[in-house]
N, C-alpha and C. Protein backbone atom coordinates (compact mmCIF):
# COMPACT_ATOMS: atom_id res chain seq x y z
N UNK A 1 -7.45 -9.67 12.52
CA UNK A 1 -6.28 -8.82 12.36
C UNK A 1 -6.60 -7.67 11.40
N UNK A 2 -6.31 -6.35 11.74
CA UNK A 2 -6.59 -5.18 10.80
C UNK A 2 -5.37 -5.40 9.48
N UNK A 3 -5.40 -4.14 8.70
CA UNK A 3 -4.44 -4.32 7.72
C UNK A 3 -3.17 -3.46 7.78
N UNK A 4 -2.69 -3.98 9.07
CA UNK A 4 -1.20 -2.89 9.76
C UNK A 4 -0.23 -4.31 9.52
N UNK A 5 0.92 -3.69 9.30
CA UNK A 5 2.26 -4.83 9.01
C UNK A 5 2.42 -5.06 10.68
N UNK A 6 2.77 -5.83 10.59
CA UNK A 6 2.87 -6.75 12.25
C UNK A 6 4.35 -5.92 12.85
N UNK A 7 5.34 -5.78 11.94
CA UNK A 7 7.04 -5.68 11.83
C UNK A 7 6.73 -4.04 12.07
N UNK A 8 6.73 -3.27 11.32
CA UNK A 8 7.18 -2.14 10.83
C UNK A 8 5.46 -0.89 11.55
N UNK A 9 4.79 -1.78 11.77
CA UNK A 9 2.94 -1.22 11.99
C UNK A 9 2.43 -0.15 10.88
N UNK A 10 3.15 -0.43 9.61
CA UNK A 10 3.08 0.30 8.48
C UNK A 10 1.10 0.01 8.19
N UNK A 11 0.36 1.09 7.81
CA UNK A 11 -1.11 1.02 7.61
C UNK A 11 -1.41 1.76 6.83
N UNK A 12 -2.78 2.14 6.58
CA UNK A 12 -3.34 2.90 5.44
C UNK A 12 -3.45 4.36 5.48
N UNK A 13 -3.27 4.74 4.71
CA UNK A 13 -3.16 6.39 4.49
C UNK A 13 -4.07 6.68 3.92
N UNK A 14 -4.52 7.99 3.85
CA UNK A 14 -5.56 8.30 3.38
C UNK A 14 -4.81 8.68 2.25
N UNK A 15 -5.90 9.48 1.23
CA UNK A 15 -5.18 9.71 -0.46
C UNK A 15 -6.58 10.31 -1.10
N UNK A 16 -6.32 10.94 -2.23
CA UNK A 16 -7.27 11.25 -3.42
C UNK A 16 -7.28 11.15 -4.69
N UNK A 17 -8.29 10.85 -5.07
CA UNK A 17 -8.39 10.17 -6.18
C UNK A 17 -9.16 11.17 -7.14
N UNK A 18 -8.35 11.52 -8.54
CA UNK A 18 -9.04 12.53 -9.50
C UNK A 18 -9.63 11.74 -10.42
N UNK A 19 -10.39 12.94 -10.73
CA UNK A 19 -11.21 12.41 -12.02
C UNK A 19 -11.24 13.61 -12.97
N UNK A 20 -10.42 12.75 -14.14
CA UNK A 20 -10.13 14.49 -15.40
C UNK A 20 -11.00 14.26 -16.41
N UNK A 21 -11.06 15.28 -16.85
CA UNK A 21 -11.79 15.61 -18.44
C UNK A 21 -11.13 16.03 -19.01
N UNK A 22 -11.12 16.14 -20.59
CA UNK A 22 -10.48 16.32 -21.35
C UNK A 22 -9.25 15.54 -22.04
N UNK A 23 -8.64 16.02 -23.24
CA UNK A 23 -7.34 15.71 -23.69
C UNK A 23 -6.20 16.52 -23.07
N UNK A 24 -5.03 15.44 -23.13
CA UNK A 24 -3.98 16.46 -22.58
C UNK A 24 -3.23 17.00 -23.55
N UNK A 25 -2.30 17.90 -23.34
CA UNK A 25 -1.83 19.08 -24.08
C UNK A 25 -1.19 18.28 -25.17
N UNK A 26 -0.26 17.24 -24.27
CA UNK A 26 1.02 16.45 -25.57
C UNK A 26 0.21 15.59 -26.78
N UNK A 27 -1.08 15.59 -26.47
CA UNK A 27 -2.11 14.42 -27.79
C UNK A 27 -2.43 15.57 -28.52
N UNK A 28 -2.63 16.67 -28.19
CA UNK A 28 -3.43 17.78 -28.79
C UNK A 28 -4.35 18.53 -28.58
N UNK A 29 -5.24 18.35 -27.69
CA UNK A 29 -5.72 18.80 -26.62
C UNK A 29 -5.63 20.06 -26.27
N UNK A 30 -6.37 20.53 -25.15
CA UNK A 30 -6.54 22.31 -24.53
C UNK A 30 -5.92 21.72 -23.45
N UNK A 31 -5.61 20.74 -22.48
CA UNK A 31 -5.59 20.46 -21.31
C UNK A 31 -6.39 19.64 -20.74
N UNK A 32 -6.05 18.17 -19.85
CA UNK A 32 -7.05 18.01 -19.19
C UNK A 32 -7.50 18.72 -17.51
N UNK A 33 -8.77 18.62 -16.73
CA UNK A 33 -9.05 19.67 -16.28
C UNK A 33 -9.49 18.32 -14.86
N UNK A 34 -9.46 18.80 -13.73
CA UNK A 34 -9.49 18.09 -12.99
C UNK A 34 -11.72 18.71 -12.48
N UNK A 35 -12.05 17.48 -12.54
CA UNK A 35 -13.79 17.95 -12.54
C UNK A 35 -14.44 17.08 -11.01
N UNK A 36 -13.32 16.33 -10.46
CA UNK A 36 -13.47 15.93 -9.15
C UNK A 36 -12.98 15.33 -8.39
N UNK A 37 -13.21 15.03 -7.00
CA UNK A 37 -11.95 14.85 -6.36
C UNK A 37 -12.61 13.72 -5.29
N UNK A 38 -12.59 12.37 -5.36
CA UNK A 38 -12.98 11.67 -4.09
C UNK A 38 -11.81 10.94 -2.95
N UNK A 39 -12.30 10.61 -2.00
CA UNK A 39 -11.39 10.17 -0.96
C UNK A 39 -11.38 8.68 -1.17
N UNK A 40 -10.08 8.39 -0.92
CA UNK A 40 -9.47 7.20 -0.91
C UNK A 40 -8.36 6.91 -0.15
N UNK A 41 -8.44 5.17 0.21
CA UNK A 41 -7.16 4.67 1.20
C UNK A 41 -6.32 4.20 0.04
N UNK A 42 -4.88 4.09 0.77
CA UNK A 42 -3.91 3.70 0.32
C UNK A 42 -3.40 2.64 0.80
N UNK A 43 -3.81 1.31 0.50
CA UNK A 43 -3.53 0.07 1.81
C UNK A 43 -2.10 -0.48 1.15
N UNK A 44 -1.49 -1.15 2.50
CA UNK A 44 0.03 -1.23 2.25
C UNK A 44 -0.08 -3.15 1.84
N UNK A 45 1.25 -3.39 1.24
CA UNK A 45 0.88 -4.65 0.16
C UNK A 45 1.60 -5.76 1.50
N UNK A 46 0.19 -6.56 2.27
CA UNK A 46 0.19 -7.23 3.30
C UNK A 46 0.60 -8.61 2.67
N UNK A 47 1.11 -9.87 3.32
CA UNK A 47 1.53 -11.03 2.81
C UNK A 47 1.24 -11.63 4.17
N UNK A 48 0.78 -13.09 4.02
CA UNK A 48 0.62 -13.55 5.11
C UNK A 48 1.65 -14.62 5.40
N UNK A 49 2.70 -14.43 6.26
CA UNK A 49 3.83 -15.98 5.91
C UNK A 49 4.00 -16.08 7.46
N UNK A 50 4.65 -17.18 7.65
CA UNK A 50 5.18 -18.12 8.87
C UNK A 50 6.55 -17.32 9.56
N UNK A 51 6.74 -16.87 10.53
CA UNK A 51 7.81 -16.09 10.46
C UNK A 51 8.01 -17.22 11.95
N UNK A 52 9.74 -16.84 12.46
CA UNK A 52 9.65 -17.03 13.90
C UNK A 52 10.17 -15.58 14.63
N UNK A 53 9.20 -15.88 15.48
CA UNK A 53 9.05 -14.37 16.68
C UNK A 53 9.23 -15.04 17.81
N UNK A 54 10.60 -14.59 18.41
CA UNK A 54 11.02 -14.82 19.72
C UNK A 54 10.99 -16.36 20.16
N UNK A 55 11.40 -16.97 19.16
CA UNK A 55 11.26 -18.60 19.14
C UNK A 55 10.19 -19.32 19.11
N UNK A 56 9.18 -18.78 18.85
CA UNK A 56 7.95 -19.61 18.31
C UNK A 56 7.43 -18.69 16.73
N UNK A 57 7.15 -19.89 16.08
CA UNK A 57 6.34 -19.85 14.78
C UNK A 57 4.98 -19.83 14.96
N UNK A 58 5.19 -18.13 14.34
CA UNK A 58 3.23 -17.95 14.52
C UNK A 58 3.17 -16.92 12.49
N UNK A 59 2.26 -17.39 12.52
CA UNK A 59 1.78 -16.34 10.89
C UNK A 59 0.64 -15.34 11.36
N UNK A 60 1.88 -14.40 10.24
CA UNK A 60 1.53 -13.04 10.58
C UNK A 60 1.44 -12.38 9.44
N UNK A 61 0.85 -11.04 9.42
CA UNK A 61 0.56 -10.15 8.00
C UNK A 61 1.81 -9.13 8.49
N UNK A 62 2.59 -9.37 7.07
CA UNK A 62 3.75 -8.58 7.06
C UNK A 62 3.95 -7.79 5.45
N UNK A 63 4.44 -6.65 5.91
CA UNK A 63 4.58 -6.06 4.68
C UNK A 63 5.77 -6.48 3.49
N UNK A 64 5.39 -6.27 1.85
CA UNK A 64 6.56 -6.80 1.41
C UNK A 64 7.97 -6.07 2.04
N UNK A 65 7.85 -4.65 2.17
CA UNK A 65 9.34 -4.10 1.84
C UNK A 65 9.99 -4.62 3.18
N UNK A 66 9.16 -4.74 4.31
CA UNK A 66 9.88 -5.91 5.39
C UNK A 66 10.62 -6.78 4.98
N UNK A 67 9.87 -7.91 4.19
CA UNK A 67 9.90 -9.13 3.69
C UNK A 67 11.42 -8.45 3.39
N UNK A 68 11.40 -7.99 2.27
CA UNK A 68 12.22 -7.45 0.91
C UNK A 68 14.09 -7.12 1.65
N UNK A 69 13.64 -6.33 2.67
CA UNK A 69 14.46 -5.62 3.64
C UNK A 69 14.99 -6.47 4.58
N UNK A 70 14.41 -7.82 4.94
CA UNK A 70 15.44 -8.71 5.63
C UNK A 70 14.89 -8.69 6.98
N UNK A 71 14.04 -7.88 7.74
CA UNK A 71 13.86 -7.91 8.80
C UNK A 71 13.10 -9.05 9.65
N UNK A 72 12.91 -10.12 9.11
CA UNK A 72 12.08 -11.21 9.43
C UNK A 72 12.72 -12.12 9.18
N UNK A 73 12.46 -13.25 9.74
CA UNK A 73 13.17 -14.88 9.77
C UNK A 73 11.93 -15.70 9.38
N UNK A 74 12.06 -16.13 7.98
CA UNK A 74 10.98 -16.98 7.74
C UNK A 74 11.36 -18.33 8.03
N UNK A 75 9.90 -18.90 9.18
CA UNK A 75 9.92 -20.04 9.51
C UNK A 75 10.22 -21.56 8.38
């Protein structure tokens, strides 16, 4: 199974990730200064539980805010 919510097919996003130098202004500082920039995923927070789907109990990777949001019947 990849890392997509089963419910919602919520998955990973892409994103970037900095890397600063320096102090920032409010410590005392000149500024910090952004000196690079790499690529990164953003993976969504998967849970693995017992749900029932269409009258059978099968486990599945579901996302919390699913969970959270009610849209599932835990077995």
């Amino acid at each position: 199974m990849a890392k997509i919510c089963e419910i919602c097919s919520k998955g990973a996003i892409p994103g970037v990730k900095y890397k600063r130098r320096g102090m920032i202004k409010r410590k005392g500082g000149a500024g910090s200064k952004i000196v690079g920039k790499t690529l990164r995923r953003f993976l969504p927070n998967l849970q693995r539980v017992k749900i029932n789907l269409k009258g059978t109990i099968q486990r599945v990777k579901v996302c919390t805010s699913c969970i959270q949001a009610g849209k599932i019947v835990k077995a």
